[in-house]
Protein backbone atom coordinates (compact mmCIF):
# COMPACT_ATOMS: atom_id res chain seq x y z
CA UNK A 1 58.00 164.11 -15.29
CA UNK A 2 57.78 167.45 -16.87
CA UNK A 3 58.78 170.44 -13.83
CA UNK A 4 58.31 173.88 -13.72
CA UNK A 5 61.31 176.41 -12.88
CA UNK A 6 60.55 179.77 -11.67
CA UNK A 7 63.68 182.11 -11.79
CA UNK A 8 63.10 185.87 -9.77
CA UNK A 9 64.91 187.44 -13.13
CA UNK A 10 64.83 191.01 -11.61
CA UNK A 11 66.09 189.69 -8.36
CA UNK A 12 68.83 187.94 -10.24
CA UNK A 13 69.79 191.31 -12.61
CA UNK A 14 69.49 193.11 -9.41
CA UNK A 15 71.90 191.01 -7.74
CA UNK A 16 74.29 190.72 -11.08
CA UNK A 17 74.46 194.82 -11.48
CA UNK A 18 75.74 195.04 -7.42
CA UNK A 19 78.13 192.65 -8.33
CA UNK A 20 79.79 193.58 -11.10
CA UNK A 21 79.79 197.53 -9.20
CA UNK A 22 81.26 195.81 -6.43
CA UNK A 23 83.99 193.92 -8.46
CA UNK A 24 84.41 197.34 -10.17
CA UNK A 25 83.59 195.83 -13.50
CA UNK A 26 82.77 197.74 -16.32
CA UNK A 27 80.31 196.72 -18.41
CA UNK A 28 83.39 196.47 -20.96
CA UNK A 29 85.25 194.62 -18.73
CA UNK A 30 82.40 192.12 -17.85
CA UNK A 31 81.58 191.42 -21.32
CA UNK A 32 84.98 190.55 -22.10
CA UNK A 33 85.93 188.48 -19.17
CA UNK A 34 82.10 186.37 -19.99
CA UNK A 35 82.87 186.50 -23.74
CA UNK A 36 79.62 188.01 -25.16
CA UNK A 37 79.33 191.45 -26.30
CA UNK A 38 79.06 194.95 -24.68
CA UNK A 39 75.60 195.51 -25.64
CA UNK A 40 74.35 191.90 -24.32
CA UNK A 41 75.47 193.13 -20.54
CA UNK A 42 73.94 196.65 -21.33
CA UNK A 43 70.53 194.54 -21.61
CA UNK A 44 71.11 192.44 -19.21
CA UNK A 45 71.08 194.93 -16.47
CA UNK A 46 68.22 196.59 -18.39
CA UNK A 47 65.98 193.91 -17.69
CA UNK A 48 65.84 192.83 -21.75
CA UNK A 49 64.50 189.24 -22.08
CA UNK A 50 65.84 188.76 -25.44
CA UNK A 51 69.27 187.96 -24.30
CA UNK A 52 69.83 183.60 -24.48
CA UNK A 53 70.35 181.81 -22.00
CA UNK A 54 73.62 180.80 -22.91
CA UNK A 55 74.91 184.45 -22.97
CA UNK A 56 73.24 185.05 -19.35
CA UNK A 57 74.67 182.06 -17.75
CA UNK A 58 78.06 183.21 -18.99
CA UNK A 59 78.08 186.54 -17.80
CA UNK A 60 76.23 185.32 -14.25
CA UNK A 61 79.24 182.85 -14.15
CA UNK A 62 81.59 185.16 -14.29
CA UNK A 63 79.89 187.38 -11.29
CA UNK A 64 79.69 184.28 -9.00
CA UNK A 65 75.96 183.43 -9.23
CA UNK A 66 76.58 180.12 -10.42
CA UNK A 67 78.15 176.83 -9.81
């Protein structure tokens, strides 16, 4: 049975920019430690849909917003 999955993206950018501030990340840093590039992070926090999945789950992962 096909489901429906409704993610609150700006909630979760939101939550990913405090984060990484509050692990005093830079967005170099953050990239890095995820292992995606600089400019994948700068959209990211900019809201950019364009980014995969993949690349979001790894930097999310390393913020502690998944399992």
């Amino acid at each position: 049975m096909e489901q429906n999955i409704c993610l609150n993206w700006p909630a979760l950018i939101t939550e990913a920019k405090l984060r990484r501030k509050k692990q005093k990340f830079s967005v170099v840093q953050l990239a890095t430690l995820a292992g995606v590039n600089r400019a994948t992070v700068t959209k990211l926090e900019k809201g950019d849909t364009s980014i995969t999945l993949e690349s979001a789950i790894k930097i999310f992962k390393q913020l502690g917003l998944t399992c």
